[in-house]
Structures are given as C-alpha cells and as structure tokens.
Protein backbone atom coordinates (compact mmCIF):
# COMPACT_ATOMS: atom_id res chain seq x y z
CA UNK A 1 4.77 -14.90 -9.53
CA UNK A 2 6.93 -11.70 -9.02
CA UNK A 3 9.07 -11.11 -5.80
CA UNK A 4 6.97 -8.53 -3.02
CA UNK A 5 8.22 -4.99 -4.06
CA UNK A 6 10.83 -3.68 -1.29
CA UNK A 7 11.11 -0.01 -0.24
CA UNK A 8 8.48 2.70 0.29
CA UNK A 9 4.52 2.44 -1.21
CA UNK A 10 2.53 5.47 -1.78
CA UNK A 11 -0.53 5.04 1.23
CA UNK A 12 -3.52 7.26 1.95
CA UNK A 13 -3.83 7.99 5.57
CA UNK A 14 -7.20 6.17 6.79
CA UNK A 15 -7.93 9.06 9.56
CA UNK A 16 -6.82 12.48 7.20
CA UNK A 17 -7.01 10.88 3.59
CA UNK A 18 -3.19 13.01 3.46
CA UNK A 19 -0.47 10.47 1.10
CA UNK A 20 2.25 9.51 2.23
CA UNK A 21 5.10 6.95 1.63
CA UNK A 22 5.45 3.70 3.80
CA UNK A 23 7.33 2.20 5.23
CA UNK A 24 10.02 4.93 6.01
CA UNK A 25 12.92 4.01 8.39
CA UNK A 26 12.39 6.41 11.46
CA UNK A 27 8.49 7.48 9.89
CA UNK A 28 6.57 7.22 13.15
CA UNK A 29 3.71 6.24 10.06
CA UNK A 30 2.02 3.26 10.33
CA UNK A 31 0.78 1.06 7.59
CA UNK A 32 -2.66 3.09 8.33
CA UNK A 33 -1.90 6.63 9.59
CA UNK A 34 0.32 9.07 8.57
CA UNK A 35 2.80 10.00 10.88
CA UNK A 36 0.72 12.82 12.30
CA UNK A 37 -2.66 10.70 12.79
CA UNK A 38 -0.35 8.54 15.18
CA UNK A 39 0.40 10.37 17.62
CA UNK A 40 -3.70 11.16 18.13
CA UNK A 41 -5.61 8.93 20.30
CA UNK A 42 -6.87 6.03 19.01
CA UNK A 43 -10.50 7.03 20.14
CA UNK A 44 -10.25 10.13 17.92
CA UNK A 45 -8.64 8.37 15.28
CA UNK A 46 -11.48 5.94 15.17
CA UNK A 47 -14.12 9.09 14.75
CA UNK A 48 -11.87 10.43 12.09
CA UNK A 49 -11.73 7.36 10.19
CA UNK A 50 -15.39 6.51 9.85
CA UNK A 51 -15.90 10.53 9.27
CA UNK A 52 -13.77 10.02 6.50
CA UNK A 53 -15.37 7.16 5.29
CA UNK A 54 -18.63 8.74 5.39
CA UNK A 55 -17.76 11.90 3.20
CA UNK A 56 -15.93 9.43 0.84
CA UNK A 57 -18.93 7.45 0.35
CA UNK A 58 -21.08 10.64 -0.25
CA UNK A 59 -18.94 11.72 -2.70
CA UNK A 60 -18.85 8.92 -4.52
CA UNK A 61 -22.80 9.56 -4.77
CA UNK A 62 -22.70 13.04 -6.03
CA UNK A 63 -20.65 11.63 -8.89
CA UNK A 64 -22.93 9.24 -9.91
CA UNK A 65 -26.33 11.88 -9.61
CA UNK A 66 -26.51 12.64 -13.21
CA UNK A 67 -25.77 16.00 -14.55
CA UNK A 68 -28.45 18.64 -14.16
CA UNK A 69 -29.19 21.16 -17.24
C-alpha cells in the first residue's frame, strides 16, 4: 500500500465548480469550497451546490442525446 500523498491536491469547488489546490497553508479553502465560496453563507452555499449539481447532471444528459443530422 503506498504512503497518503502530502502537500496540495487539485479540488473542484462544490458551490462554483472553480479548481483550486488544497490544502494551502493560510488558504481560507476548505476541503469543499474554494476560498471565495467560504466566506458565503452556508445557506447560499447550500443553493449553489445543488444548482451546481443540477446543471452538472443535465449536462451529462445532453452528452449522451445522440447526435442529430
């Protein structure tokens, strides 16, 4: 079994979808957010997140409708 990798990991914000490298000493980023979708409330957040979600999964659809002529 190999050792847990140490240092920053490339994360997708769960609220914005934006990338960003955790963890990052003095990052207010959470394993989560980015450091800007922190500092929103967490009711927002929560709408953001599922909105997100949503248009993710309805993406996902359009690229499985097959291709018109």
């Amino acid at each position: 079994m190999e050792p847990p990798v140490s240092g920053p990991r490339p994360r997708t914000c769960r609220a914005c979808g934006k990338k960003f490298d955790y963890p990052v000493k003095g990052s207010a980023a959470t394993r989560h957010h980015c450091a800007e979708c922190v500092e929103l409330p967490a009711e927002t957040r929560r709408v953001l997140e599922r909105l997100s979600a949503r248009i993710a999964a309805l993406e996902h659809s359009l690229r499985r409708l097959p291709k018109q002529p």
